[in-house]
Structure formats: C-alpha cells, structure tokens
N, C-alpha and C. Protein backbone atom coordinates (compact mmCIF):
# COMPACT_ATOMS: atom_id res chain seq x y z
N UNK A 1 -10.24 -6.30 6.55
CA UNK A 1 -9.79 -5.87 7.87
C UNK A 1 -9.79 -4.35 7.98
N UNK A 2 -9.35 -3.69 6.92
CA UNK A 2 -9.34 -2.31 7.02
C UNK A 2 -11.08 -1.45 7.16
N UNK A 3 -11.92 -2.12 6.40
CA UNK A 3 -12.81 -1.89 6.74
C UNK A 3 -13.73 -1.94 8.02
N UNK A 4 -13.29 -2.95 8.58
CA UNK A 4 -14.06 -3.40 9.71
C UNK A 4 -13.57 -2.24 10.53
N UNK A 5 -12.17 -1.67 10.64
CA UNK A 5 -11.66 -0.74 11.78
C UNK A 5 -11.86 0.34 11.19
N UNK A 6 -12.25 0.73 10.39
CA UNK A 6 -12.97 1.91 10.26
C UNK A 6 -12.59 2.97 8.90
N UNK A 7 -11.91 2.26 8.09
CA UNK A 7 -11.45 2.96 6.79
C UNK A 7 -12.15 2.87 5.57
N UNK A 8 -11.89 4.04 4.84
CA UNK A 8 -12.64 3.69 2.97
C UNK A 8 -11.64 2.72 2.65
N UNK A 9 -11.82 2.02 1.70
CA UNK A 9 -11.05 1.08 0.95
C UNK A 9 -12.03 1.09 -0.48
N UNK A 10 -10.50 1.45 -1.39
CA UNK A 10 -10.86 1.23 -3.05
C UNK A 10 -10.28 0.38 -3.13
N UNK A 11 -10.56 -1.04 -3.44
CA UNK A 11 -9.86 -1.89 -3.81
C UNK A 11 -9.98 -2.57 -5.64
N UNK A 12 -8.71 -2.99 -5.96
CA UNK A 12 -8.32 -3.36 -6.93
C UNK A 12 -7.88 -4.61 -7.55
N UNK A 13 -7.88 -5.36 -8.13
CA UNK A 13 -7.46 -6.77 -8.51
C UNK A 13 -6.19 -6.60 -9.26
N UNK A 14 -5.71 -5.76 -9.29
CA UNK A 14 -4.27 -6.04 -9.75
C UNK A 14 -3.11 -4.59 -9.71
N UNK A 15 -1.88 -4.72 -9.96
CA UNK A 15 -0.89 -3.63 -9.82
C UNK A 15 -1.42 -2.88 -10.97
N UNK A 16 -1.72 -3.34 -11.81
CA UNK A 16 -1.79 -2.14 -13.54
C UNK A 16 -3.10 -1.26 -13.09
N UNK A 17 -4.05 -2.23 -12.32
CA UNK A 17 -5.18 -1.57 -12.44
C UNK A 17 -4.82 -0.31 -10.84
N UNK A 18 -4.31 -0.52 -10.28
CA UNK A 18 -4.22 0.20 -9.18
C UNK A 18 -3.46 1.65 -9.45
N UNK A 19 -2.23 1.26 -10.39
CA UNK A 19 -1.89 2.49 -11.22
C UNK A 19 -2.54 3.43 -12.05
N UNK A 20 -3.55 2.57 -12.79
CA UNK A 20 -4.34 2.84 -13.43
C UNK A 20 -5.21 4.13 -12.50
N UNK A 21 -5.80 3.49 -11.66
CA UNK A 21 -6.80 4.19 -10.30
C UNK A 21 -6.11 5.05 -10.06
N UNK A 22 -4.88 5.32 -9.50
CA UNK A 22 -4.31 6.55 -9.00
C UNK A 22 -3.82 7.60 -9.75
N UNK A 23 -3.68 6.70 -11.02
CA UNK A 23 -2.78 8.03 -12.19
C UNK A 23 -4.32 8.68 -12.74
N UNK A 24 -5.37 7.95 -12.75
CA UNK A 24 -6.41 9.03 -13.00
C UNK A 24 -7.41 10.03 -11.82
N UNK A 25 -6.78 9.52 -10.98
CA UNK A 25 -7.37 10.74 -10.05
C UNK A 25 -7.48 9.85 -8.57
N UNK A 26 -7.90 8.60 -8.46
CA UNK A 26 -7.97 7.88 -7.19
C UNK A 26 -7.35 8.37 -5.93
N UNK A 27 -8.42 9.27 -5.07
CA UNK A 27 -7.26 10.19 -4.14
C UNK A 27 -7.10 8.83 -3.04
N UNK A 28 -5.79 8.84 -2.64
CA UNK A 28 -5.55 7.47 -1.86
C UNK A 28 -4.56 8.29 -0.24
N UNK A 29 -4.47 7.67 0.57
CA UNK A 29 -3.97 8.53 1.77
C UNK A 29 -2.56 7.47 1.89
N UNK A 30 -2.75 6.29 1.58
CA UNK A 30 -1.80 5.13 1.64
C UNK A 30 -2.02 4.13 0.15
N UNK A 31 -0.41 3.19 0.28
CA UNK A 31 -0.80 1.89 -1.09
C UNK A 31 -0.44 0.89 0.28
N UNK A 32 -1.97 0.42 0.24
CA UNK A 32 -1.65 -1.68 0.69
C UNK A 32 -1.13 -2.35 -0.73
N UNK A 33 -0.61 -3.01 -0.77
CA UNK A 33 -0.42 -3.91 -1.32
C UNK A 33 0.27 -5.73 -1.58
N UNK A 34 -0.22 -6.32 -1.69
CA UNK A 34 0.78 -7.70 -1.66
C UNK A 34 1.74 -7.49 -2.25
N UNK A 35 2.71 -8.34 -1.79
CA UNK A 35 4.24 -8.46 -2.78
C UNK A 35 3.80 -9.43 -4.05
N UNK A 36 3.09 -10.20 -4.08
CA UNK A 36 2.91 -11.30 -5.06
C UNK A 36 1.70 -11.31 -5.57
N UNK A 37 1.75 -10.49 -6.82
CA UNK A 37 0.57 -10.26 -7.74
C UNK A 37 1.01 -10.56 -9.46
N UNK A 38 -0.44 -10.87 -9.90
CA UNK A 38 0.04 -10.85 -11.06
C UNK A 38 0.37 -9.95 -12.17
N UNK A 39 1.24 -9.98 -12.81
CA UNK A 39 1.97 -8.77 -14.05
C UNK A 39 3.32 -8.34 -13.55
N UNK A 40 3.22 -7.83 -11.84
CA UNK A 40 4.08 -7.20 -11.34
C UNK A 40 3.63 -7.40 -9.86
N UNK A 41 5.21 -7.07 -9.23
CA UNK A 41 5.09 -7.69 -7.91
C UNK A 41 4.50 -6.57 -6.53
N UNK A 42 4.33 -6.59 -5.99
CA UNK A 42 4.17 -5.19 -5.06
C UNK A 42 5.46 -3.89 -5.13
N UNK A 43 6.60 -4.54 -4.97
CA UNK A 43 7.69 -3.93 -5.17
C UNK A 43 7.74 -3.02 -6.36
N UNK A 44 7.46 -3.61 -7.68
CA UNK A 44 7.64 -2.79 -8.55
C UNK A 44 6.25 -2.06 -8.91
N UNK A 45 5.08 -2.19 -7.67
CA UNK A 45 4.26 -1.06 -8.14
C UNK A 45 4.43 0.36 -7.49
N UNK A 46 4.98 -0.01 -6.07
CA UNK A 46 5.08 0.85 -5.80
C UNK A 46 6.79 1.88 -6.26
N UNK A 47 7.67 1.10 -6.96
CA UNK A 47 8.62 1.65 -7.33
C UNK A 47 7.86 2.57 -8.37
N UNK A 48 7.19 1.94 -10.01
CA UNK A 48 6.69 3.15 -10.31
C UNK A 48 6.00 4.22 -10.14
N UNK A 49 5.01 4.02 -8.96
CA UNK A 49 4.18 4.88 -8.56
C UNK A 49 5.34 6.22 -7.98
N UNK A 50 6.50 5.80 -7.29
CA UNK A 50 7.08 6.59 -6.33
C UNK A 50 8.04 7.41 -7.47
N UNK A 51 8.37 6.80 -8.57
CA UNK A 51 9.39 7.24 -9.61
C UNK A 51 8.73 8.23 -10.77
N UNK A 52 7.42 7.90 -10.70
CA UNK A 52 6.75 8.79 -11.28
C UNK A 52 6.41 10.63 -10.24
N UNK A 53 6.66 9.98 -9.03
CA UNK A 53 6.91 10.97 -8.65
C UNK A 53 5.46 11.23 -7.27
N UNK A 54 4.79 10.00 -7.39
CA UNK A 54 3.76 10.17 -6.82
C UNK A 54 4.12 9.00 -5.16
N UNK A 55 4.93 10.20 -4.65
CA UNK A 55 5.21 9.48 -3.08
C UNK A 55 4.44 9.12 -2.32
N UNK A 56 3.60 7.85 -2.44
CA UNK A 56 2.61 7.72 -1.54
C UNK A 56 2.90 6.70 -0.82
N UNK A 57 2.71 6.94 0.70
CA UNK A 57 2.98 6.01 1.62
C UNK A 57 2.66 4.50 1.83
N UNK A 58 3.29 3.53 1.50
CA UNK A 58 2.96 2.22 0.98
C UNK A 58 3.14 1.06 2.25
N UNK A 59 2.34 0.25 1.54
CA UNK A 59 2.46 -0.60 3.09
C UNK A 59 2.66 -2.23 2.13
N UNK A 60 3.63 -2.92 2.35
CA UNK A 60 3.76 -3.99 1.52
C UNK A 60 3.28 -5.24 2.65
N UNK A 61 2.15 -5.83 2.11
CA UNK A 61 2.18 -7.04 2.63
C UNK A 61 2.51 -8.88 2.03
N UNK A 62 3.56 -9.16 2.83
CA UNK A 62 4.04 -10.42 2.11
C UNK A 62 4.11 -11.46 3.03
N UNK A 63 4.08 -12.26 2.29
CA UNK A 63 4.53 -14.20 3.04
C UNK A 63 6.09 -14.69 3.09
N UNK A 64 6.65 -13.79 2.41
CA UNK A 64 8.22 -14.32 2.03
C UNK A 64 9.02 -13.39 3.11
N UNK A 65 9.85 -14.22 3.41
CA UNK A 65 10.64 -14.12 4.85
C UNK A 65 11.62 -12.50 4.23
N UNK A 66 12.07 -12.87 2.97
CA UNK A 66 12.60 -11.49 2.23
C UNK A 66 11.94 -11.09 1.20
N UNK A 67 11.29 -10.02 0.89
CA UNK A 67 10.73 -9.41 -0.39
C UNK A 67 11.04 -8.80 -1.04
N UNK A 68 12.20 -9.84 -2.14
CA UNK A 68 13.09 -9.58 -3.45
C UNK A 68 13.58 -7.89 -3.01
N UNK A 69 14.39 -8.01 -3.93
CA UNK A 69 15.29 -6.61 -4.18
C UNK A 69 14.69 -5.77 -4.85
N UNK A 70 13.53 -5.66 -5.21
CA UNK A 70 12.86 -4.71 -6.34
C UNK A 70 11.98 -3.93 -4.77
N UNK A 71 12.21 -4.12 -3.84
CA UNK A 71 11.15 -3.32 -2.94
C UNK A 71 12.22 -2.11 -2.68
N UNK A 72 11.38 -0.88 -2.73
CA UNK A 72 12.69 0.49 -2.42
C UNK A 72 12.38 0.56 -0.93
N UNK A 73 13.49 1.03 -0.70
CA UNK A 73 14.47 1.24 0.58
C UNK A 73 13.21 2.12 1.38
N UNK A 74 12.76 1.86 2.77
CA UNK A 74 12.34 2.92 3.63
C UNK A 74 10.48 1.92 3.51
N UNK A 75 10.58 1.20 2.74
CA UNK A 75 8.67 0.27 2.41
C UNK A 75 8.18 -0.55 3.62
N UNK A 76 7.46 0.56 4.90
CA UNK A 76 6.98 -0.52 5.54
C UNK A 76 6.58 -1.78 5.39
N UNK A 77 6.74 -2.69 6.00
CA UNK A 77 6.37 -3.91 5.52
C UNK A 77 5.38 -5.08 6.68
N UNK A 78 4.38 -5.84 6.38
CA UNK A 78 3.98 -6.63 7.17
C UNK A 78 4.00 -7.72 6.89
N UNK A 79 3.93 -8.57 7.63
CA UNK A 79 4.88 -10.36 6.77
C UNK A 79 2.92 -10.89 7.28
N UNK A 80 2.86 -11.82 6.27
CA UNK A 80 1.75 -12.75 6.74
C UNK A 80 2.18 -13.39 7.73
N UNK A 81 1.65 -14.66 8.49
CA UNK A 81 0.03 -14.41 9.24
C UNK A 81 0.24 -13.31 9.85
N UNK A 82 -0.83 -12.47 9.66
CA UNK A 82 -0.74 -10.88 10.70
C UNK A 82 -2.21 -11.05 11.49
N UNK A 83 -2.24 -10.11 12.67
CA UNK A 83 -3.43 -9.80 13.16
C UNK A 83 -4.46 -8.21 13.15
N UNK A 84 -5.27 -8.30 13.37
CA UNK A 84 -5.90 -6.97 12.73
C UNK A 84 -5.08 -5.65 13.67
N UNK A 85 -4.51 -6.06 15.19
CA UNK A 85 -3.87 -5.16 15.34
C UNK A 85 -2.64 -4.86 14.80
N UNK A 86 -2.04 -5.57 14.37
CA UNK A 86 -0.33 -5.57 13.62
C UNK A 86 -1.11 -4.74 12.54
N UNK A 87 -2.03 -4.34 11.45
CA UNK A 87 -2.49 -4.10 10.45
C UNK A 87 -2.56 -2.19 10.70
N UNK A 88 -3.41 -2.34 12.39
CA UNK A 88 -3.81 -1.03 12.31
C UNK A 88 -2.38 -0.35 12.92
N UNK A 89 -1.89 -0.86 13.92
CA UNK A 89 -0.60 -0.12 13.74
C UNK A 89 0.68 -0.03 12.61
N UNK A 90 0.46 -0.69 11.31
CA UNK A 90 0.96 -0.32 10.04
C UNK A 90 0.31 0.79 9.62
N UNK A 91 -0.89 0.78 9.54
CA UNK A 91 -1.41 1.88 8.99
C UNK A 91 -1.66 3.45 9.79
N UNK A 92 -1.21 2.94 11.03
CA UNK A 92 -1.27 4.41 11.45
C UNK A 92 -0.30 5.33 11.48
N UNK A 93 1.16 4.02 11.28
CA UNK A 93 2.21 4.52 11.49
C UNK A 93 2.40 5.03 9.49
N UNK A 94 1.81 4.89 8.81
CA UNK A 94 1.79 5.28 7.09
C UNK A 94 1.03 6.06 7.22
N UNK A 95 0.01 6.52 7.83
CA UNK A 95 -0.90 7.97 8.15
C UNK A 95 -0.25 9.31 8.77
N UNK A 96 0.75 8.97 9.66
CA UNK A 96 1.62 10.06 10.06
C UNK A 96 2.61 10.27 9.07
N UNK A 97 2.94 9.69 8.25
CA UNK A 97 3.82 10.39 7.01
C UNK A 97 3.20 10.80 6.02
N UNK A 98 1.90 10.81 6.05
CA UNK A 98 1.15 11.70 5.05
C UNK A 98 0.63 13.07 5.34
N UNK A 99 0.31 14.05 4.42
CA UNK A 99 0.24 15.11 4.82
C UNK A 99 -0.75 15.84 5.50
N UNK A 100 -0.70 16.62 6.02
CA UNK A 100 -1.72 17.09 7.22
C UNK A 100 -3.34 17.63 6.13
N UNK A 101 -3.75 17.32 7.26
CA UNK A 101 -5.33 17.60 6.74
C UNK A 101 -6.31 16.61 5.55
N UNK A 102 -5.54 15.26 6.10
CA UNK A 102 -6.38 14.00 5.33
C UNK A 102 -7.12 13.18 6.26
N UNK A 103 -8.00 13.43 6.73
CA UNK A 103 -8.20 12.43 7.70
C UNK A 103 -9.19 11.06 7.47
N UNK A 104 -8.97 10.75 5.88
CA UNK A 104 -9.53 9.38 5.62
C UNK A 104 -8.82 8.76 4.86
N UNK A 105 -9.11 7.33 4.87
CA UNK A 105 -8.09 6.25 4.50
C UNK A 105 -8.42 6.01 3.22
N UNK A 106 -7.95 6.04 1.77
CA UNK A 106 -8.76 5.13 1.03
C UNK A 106 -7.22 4.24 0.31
N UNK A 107 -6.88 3.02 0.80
CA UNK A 107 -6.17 1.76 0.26
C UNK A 107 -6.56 0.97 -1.04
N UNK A 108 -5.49 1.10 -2.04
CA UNK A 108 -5.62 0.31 -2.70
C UNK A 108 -4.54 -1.03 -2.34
N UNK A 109 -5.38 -2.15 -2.54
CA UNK A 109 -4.61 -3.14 -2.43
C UNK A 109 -4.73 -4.49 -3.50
C-alpha cells in the first residue's frame, strides 16, 4: 500500500532484522510495523529502537483491540482491517514529527 501511494519502502521480515537495518545505517523517515511478529512483538521493537536512543517515528499496525503493555506511550497506532486512506493519513501525520528537510519515506515493516 505504501508503495502504490507513492513511498520508498525497505522492507524486512522480522523485528531483529529491522534493527539490524537501522542500527547499520538504514536511513528510515518512519517504523511501520505489526504488533505480532516473530522473536518480538512490534512494541518491543520499537521500545528498543527508541531506548537506544534512536527516536523514530513509528506507526504500529495491529488486529488486537489492545496492544499489550509493552507499546510506549505517544505510538500511533492503526488497528486492522484498514483502508489505504486510514494508512496515508497515519503516515502523514508520522511525517510531520520528523525532521525538516526529509522529503522521502523509506518504512520498515
């Protein structure tokens, strides 16, 4: 979906590997991610990513009506079934909290 409306997308098959991608250089503008992956949940990727110190604007997408207590405080969120517009206004509204002079998308999810 992100592609079709007009964004880069690096995508990833899992939380380790997505850490992996960003702690070595993966310049990213936003984190998509599911809540329900394997190793670790969305919640706790983006907790380490953010605790390490690397605040990047995250967009959690889940099926569960609540997404556990491991998600930190302030994690946009989009609940499944979504539509491609519910998607792009998540992501535009995670583009204005990033910093000026990025004007491309690249999501890991």
């Amino acid at each position: 979906m992100l592609r079709d409306i007009g964004y880069v997308v690096v995508e990833v098959s899992s939380a380790s590997q997505a850490l992996s991608a960003i702690r070595s250089g993966v310049d990213a503008d936003i984190l998509v991610s599911d809540y329900l992956m394997p190793g670790m949940t969305g919640g706790q990727l983006i907790t380490e990513l953010w605790s390490s110190g690397n605040r990047i604007p995250a967009l959690l997408v889940t099926g569960y009506a609540a997404a556990g207590e491991d998600v930190p405080e302030g994690v946009i969120r989009l609940s499944k079934p979504f539509r491609q517009t519910d998607l792009a206004a998540r992501v535009d509204e995670l583009l204005r909290q990033s910093p000026p002079g990025r004007p491309r998308l690249r999501a890991v999810e």
